[in-house]
N, C-alpha and C. Protein backbone atom coordinates (compact mmCIF):
# COMPACT_ATOMS: atom_id res chain seq x y z
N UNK A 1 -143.60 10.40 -101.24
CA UNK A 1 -143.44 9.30 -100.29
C UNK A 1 -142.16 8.54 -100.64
N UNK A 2 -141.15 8.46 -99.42
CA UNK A 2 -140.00 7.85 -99.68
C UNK A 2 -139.69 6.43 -99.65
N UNK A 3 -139.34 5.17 -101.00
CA UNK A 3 -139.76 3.48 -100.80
C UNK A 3 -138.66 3.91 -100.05
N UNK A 4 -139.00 2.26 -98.93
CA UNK A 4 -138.64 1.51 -98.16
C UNK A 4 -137.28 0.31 -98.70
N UNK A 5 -136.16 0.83 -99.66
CA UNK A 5 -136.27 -1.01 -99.69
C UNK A 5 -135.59 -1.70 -98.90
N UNK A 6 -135.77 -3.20 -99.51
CA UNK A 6 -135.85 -3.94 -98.44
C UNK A 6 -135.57 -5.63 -99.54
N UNK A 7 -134.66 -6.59 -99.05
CA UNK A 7 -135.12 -8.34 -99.74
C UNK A 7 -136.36 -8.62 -99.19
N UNK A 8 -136.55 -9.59 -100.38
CA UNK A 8 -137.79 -10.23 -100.16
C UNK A 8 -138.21 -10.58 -98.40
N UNK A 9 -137.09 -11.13 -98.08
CA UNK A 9 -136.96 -11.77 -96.73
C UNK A 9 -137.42 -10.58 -95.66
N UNK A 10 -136.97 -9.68 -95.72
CA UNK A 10 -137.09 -8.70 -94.63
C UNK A 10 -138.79 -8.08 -94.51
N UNK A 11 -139.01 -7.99 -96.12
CA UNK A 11 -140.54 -7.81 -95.82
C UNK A 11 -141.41 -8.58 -95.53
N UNK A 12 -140.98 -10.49 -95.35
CA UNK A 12 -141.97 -10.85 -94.77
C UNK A 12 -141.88 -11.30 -93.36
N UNK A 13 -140.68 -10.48 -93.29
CA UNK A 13 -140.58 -10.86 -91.61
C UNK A 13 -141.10 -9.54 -90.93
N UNK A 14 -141.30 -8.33 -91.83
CA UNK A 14 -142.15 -6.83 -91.55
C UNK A 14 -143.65 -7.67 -91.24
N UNK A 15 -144.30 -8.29 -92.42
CA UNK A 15 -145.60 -9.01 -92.70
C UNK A 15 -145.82 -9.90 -91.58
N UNK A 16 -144.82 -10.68 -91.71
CA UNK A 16 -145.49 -11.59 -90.49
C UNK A 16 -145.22 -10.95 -88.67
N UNK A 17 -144.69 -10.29 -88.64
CA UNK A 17 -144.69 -9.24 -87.03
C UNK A 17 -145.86 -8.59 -87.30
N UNK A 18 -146.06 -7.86 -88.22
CA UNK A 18 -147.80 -7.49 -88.65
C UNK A 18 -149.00 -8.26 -87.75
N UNK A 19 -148.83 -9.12 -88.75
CA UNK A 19 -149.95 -10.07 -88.27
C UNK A 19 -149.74 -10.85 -86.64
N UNK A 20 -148.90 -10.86 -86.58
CA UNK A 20 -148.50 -11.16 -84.87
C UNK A 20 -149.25 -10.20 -84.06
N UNK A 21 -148.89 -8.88 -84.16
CA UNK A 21 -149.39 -8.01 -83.53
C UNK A 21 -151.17 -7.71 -83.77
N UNK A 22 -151.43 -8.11 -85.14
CA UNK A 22 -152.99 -7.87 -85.23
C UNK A 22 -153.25 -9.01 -84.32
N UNK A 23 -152.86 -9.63 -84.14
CA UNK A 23 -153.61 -11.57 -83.94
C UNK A 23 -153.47 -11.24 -82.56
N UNK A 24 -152.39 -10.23 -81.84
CA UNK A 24 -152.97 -9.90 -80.09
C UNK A 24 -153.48 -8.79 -79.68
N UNK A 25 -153.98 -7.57 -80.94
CA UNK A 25 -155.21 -6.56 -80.58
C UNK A 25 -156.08 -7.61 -79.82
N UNK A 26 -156.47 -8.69 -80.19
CA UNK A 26 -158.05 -9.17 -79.30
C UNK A 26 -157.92 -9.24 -77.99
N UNK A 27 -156.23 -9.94 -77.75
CA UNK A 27 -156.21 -10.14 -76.29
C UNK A 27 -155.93 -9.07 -75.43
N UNK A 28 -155.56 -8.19 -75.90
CA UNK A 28 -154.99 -6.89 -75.19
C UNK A 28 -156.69 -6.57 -75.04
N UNK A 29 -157.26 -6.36 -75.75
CA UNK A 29 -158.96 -5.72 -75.34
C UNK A 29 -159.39 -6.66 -74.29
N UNK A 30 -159.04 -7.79 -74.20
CA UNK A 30 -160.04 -9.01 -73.05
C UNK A 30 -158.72 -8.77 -71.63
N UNK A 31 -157.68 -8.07 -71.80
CA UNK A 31 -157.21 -8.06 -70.41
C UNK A 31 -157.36 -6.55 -69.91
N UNK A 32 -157.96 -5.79 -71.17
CA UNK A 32 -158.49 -4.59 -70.43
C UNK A 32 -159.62 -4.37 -69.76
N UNK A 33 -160.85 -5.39 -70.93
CA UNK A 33 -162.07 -5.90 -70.05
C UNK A 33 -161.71 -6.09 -68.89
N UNK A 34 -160.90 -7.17 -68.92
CA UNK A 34 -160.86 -8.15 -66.98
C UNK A 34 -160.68 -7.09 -65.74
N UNK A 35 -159.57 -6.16 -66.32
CA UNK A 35 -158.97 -5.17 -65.62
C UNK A 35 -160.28 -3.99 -65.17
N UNK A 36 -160.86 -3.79 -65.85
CA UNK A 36 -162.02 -3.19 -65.57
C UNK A 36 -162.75 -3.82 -64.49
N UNK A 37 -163.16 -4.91 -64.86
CA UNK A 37 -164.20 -5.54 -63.93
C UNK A 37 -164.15 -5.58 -62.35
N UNK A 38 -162.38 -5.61 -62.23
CA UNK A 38 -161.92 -5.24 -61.09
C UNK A 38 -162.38 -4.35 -60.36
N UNK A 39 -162.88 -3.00 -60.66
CA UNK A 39 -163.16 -1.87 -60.21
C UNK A 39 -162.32 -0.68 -60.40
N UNK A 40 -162.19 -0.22 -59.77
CA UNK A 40 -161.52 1.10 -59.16
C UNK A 40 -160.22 1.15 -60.33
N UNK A 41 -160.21 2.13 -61.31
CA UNK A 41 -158.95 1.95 -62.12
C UNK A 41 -158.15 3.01 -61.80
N UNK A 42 -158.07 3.88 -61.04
CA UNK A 42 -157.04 4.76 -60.26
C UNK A 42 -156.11 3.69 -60.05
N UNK A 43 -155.85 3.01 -58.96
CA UNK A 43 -155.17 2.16 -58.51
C UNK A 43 -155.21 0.75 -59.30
N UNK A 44 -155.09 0.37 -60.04
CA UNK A 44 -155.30 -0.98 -61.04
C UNK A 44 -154.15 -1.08 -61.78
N UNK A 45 -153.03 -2.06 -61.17
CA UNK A 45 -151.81 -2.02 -62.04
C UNK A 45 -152.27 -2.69 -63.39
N UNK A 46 -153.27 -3.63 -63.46
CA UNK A 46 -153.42 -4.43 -64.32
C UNK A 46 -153.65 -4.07 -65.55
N UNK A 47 -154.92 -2.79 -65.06
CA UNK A 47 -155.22 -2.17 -66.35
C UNK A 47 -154.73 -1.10 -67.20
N UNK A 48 -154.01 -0.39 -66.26
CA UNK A 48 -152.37 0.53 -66.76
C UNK A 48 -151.39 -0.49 -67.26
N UNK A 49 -151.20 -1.26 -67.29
CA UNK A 49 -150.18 -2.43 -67.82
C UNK A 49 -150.72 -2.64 -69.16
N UNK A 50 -152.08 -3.12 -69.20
CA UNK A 50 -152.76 -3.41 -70.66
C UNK A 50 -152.75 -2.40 -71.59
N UNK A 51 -153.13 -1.29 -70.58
CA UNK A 51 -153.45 0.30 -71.95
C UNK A 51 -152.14 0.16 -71.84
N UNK A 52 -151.07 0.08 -71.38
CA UNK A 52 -150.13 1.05 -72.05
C UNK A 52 -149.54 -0.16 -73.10
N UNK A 53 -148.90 -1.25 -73.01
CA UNK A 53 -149.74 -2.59 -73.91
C UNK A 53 -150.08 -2.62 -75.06
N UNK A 54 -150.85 -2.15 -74.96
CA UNK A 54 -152.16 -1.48 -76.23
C UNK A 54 -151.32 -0.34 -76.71
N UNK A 55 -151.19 0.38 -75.82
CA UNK A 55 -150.13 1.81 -77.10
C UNK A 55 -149.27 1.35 -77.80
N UNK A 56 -148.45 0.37 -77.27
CA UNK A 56 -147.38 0.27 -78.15
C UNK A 56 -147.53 -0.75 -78.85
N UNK A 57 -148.68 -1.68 -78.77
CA UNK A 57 -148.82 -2.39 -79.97
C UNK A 57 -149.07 -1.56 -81.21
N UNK A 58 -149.97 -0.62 -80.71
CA UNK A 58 -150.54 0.13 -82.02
C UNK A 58 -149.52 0.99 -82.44
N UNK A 59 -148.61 1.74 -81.54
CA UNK A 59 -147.47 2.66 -82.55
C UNK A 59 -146.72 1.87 -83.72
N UNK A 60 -146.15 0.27 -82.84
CA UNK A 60 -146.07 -0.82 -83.74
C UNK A 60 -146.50 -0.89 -85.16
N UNK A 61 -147.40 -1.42 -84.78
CA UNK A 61 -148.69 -1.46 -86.15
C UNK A 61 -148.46 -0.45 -87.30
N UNK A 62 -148.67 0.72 -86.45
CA UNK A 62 -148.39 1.86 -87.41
C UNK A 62 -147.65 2.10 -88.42
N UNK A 63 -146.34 1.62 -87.00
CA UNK A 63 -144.95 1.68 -87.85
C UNK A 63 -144.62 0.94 -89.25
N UNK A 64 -145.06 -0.62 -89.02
CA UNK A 64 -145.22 -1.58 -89.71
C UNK A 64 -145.93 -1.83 -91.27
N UNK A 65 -147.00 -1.00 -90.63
CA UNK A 65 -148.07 -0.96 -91.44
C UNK A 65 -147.19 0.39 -92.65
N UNK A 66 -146.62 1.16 -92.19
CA UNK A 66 -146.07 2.76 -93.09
C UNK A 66 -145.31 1.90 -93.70
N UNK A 67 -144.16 0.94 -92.96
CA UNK A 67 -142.94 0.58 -94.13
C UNK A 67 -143.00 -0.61 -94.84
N UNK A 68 -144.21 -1.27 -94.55
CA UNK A 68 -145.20 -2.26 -95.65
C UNK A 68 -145.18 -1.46 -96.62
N UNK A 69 -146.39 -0.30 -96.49
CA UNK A 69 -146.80 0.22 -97.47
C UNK A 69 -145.93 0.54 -98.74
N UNK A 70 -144.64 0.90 -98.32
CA UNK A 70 -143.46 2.00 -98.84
C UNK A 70 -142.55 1.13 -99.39
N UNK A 71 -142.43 -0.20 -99.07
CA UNK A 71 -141.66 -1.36 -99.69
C UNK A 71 -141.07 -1.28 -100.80
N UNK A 72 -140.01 -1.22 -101.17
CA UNK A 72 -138.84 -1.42 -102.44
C UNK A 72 -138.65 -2.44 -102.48
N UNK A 73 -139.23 -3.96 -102.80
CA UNK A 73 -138.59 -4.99 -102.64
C UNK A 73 -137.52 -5.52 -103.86
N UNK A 74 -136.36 -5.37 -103.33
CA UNK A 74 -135.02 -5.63 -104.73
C UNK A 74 -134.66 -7.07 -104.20
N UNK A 75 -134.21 -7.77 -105.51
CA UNK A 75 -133.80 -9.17 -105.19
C UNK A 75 -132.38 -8.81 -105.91
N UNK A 76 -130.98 -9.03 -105.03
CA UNK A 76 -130.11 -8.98 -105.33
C UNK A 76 -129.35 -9.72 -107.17
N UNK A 77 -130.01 -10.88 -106.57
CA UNK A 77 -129.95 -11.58 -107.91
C UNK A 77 -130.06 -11.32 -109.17
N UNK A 78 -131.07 -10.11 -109.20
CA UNK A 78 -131.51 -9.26 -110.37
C UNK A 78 -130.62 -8.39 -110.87
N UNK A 79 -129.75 -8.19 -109.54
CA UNK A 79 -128.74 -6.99 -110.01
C UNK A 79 -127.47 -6.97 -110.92
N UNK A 80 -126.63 -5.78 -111.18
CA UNK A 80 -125.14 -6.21 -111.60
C UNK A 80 -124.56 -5.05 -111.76
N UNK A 81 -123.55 -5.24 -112.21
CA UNK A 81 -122.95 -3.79 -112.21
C UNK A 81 -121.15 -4.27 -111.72
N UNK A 82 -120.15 -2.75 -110.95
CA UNK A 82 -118.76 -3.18 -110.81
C UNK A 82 -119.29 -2.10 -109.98
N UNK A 83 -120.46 -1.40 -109.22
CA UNK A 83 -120.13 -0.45 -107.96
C UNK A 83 -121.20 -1.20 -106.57
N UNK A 84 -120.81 -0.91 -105.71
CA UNK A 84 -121.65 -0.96 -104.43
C UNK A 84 -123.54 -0.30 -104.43
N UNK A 85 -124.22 -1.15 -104.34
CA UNK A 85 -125.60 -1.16 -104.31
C UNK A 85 -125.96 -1.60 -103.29
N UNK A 86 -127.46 -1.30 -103.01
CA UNK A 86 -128.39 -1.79 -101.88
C UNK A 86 -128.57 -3.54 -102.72
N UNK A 87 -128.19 -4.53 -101.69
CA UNK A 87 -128.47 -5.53 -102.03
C UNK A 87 -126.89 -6.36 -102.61
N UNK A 88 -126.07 -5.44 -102.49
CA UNK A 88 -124.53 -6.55 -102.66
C UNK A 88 -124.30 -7.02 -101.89
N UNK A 89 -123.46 -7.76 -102.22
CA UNK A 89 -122.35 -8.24 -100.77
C UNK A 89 -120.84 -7.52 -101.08
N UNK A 90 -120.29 -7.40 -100.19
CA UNK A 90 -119.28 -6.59 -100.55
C UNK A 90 -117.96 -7.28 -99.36
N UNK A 91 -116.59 -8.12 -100.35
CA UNK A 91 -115.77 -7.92 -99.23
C UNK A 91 -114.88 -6.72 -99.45
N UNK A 92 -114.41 -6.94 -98.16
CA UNK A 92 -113.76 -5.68 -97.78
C UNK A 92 -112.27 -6.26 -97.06
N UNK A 93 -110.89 -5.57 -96.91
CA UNK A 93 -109.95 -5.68 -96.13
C UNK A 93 -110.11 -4.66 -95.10
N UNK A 94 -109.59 -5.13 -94.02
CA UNK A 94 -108.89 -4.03 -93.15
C UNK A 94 -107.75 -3.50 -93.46
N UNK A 95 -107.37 -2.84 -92.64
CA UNK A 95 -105.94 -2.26 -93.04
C UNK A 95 -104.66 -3.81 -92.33
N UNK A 96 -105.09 -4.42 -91.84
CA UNK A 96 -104.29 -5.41 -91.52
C UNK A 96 -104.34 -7.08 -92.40
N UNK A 97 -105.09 -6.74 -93.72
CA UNK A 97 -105.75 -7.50 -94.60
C UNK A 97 -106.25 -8.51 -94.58
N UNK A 98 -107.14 -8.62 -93.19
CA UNK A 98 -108.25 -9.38 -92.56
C UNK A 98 -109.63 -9.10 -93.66
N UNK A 99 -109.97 -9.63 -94.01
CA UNK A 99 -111.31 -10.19 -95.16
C UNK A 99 -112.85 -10.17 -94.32
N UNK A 100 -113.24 -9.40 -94.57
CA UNK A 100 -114.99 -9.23 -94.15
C UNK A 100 -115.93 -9.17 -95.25
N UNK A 101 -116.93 -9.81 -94.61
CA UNK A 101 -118.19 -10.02 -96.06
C UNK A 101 -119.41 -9.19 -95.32
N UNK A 102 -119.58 -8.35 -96.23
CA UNK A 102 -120.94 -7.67 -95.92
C UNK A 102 -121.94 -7.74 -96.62
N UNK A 103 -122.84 -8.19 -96.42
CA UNK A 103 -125.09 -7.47 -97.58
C UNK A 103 -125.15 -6.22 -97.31
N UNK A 104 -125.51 -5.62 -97.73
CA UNK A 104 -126.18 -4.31 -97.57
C UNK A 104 -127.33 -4.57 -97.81
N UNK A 105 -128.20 -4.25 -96.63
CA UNK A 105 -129.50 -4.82 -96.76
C UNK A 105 -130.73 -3.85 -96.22
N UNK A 106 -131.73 -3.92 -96.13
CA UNK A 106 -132.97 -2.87 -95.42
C UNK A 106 -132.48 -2.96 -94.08
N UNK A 107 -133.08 -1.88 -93.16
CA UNK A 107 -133.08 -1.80 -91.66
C UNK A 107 -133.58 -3.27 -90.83
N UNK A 108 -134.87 -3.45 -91.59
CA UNK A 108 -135.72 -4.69 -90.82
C UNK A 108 -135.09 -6.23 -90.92
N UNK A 109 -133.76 -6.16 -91.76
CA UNK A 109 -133.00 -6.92 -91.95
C UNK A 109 -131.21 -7.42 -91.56
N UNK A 110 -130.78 -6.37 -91.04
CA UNK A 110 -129.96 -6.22 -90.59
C UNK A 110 -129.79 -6.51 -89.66
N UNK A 111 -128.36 -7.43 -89.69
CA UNK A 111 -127.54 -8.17 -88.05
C UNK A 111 -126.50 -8.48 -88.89
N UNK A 112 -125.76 -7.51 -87.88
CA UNK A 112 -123.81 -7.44 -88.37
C UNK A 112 -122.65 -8.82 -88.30
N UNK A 113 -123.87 -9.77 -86.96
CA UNK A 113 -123.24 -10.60 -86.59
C UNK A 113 -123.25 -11.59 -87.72
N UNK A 114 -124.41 -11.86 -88.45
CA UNK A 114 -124.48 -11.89 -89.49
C UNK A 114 -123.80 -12.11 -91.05
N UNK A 115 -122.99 -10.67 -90.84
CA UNK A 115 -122.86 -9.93 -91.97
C UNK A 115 -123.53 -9.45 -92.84
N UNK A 116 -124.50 -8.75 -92.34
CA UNK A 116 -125.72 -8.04 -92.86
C UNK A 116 -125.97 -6.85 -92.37
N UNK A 117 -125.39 -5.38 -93.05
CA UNK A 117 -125.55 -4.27 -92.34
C UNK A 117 -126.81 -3.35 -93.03
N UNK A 118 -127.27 -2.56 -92.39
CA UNK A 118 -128.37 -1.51 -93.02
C UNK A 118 -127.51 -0.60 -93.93
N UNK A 119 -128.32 0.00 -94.86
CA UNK A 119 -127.59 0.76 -96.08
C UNK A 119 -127.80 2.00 -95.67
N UNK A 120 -128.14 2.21 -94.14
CA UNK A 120 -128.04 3.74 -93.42
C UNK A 120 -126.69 3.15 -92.48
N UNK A 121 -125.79 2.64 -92.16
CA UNK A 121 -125.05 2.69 -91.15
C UNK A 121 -123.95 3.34 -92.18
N UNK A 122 -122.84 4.06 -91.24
CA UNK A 122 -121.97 4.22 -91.63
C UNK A 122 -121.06 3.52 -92.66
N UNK A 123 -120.91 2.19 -92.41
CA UNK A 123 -120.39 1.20 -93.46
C UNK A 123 -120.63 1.35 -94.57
N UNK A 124 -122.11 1.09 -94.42
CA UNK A 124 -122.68 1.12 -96.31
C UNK A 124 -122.27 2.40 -96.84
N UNK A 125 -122.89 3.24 -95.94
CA UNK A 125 -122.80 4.42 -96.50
C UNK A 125 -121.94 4.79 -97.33
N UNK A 126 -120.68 4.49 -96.35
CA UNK A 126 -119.34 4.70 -97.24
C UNK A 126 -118.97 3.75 -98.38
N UNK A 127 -119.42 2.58 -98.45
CA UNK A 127 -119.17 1.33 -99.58
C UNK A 127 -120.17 1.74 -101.05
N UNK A 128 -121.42 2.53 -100.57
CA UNK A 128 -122.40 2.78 -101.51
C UNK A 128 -121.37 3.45 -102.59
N UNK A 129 -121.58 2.94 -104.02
CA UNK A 129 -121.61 3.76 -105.01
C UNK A 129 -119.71 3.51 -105.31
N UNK A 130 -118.76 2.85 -104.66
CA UNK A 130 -117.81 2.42 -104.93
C UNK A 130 -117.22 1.37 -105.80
N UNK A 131 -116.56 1.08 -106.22
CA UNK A 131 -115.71 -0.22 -107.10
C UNK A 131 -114.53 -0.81 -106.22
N UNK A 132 -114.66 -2.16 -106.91
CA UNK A 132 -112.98 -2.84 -106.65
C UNK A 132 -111.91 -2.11 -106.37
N UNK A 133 -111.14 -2.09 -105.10
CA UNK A 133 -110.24 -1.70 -105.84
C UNK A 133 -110.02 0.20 -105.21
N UNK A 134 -111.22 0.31 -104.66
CA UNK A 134 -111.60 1.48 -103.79
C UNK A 134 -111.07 1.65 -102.82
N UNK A 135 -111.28 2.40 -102.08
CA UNK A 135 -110.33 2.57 -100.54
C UNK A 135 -111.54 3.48 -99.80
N UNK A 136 -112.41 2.95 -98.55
CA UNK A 136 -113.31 3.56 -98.08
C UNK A 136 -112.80 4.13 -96.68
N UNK A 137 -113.30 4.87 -96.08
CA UNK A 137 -112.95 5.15 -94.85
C UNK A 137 -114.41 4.96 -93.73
N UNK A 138 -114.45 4.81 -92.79
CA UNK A 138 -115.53 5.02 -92.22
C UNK A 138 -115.29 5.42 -90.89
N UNK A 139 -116.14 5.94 -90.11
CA UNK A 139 -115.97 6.94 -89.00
C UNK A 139 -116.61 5.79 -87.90
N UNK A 140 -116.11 4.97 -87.12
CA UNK A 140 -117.05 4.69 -85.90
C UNK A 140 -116.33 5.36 -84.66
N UNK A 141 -117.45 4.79 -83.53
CA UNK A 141 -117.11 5.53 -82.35
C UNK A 141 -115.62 5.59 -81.82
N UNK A 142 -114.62 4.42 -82.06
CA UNK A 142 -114.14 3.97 -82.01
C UNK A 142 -112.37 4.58 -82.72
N UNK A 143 -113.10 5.38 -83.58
CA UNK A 143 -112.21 6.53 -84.82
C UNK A 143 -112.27 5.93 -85.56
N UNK A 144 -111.24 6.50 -86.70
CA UNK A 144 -111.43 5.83 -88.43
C UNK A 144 -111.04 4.46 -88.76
N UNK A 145 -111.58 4.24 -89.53
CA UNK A 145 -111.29 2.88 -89.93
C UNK A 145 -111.30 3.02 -91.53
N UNK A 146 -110.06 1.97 -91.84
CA UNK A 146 -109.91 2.41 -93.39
C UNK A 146 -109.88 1.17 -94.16
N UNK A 147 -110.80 0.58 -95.17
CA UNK A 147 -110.94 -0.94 -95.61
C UNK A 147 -110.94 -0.46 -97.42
N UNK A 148 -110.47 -1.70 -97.35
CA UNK A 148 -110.14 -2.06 -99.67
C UNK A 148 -111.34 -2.53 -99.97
N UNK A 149 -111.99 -2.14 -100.66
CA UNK A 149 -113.14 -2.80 -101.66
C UNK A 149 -112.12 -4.29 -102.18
N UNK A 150 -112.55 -5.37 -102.20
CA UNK A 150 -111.82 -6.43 -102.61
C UNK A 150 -112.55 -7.52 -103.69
N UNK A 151 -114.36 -7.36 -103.43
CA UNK A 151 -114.64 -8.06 -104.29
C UNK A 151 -116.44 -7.74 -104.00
N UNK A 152 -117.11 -7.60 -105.11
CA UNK A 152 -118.59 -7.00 -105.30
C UNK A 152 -119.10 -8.54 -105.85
N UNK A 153 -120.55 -8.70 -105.12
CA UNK A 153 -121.24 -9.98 -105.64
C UNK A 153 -123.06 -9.28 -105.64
N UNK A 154 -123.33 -10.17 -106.07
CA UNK A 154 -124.67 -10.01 -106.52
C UNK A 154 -125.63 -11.28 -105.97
N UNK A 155 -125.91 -11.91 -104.69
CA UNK A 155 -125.73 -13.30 -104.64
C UNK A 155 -127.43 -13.16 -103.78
């Protein structure tokens, strides 16, 4: 079984969508009741609206419930080192020596706008396992892009 990780933060925002979603299994069952009572469920937008509703709460759940289970929870703070890890921050130059700050952080945590990317996107990918002082390349849709490792934190 492959961990999940993830900051503290991200798993309890996994935890608490959890419980969001358990806390409206009840109501999804009382608008399938209602929908029933109606009659005739061939034709019943109401109650095709609820079941399907209901599916995707529960694939949800599922989902939720697997990468709970699987949790790596790393606290950056703990860390150290002079290379790129899950849980740095990392600036970076462009090639026009414009300054960007990145986390490398879990999926359930990630927003670029931020400066918080997943340690599956291309970015990290390429920053993973580097030093100061590095020269990364990365591939977006967009074509290559080529940035300086400039400074590794642990924060």
């Amino acid at each position: 079984m492959q961990k999940v990780p993830m900051l503290a933060e991200g798993y309890e925002k996994l935890t608490a969508d959890l419980k969001a979603l358990r806390d409206e299994r009840p109501k999804i069952v009382e608008a399938i009741e209602e929908a029933r009572a109606h009659g005739d469920l061939s034709e019943n937008a109401e109650y095709h609206a609820a079941k399907e509703r209901q599916g995707q709460v529960e694939a949800y759940i599922s989902d939720l419930e697997d990468k709970t289970s699987r949790a790596q929870i790393i606290d950056p703070a703990s860390l150290s080192g002079d290379r790129v890890v899950f849980g740095a921050t990392v600036t970076i130059l462009d090639e026009d020596d414009k300054p960007f700050k990145y986390q490398i952080v879990g999926q359930a945590e990630s927003d670029a706008k931020v400066g918080r990317v997943s340690y599956e996107s291309p970015l990290a990918r390429a920053l993973i396992g580097k030093s100061v002082g590095d020269e990364v390349e990365v591939t977006v849709p967009s074509g290559e892009k080529f940035y300086l490792i400039k400074k590794i934190e642990f924060i």
